[in-house]
Protein backbone atom coordinates (compact mmCIF):
# COMPACT_ATOMS: atom_id res chain seq x y z
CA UNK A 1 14.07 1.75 13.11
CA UNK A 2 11.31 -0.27 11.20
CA UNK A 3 10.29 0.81 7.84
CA UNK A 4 7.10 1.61 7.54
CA UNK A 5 5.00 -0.28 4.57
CA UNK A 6 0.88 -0.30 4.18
CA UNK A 7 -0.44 -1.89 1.42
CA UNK A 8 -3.84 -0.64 1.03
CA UNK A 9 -6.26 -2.43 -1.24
CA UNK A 10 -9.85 -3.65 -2.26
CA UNK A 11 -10.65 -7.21 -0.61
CA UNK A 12 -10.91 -8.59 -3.92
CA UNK A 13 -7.40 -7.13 -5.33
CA UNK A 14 -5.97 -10.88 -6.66
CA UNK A 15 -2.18 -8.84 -6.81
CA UNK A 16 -2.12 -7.80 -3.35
CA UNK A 17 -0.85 -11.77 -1.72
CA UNK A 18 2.34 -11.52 -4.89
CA UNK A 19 2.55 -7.79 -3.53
CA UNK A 20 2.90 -8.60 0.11
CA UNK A 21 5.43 -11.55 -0.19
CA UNK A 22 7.10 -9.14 -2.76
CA UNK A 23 7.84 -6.81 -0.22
CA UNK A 24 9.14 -9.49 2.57
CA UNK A 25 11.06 -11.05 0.17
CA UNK A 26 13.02 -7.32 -0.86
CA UNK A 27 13.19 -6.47 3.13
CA UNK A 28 14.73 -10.04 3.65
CA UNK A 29 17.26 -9.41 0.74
CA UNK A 30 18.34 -6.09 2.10
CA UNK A 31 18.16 -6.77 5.73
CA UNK A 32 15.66 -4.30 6.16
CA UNK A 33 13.30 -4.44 9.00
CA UNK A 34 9.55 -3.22 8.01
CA UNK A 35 6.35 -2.91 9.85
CA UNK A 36 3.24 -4.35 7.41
CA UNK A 37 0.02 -3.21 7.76
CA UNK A 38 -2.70 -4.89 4.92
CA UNK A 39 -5.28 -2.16 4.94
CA UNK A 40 -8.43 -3.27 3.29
CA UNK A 41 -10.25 -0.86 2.09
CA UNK A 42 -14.16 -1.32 1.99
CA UNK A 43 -15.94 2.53 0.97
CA UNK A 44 -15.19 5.66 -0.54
CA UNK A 45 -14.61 6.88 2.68
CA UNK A 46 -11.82 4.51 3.41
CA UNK A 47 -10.15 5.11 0.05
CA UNK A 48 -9.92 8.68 0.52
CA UNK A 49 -8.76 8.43 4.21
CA UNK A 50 -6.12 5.96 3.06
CA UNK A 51 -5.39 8.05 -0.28
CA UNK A 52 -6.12 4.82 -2.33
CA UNK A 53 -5.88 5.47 -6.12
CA UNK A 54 -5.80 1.70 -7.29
CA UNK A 55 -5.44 -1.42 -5.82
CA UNK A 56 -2.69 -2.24 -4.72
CA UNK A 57 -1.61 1.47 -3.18
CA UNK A 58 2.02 1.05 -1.29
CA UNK A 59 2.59 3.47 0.85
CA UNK A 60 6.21 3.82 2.64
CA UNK A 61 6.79 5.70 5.72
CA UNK A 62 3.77 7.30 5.06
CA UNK A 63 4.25 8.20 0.85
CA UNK A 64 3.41 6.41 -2.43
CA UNK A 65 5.72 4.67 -3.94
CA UNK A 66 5.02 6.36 -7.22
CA UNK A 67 6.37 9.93 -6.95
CA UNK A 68 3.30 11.16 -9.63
CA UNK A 69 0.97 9.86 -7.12
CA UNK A 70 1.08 11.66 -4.35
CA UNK A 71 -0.19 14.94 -5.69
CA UNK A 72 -3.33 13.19 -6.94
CA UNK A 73 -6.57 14.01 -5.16
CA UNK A 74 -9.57 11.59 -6.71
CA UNK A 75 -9.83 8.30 -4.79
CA UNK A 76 -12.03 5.63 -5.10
CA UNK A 77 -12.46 1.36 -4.62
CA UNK A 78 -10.66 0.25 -7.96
């Protein structure tokens, strides 16, 4: 079963390409087989949909990475 991984950013977000191959690089390593999805986000909308607290957001199987994170409620495009 894949891993699921979205990284969910602003268009602009220069860490997000590192971020990506970052991630390939650590499923290579381990032999773990992920499922990508780039989300771009483009409106307030889409952040909160997407629970995007700062660009870069990594979400795996559907949770932050960052434990403190997924209690917080204010989104935005930053």
């Amino acid at each position: 079963m894949a891993i699921k991984i979205q990284v969910i950013h602003m268009n602009s977000c220069g860490a997000t390409p590192k971020t990506i191959d970052l991630i390939k690089e650590v499923a290579e390593e381990f032999g773990a087989e992920i499922e990508l999805e780039d989300v771009v986000v483009s409106n307030e909308e889409e952040a909160r949909k997407f629970r995007h607290i700062g660009s870069p957001t990594i979400h795996v199987n559907g949770l932050d990475i960052e434990p403190e994170a997924r209690n917080i409620g204010q989104f935005s495009l930053s």
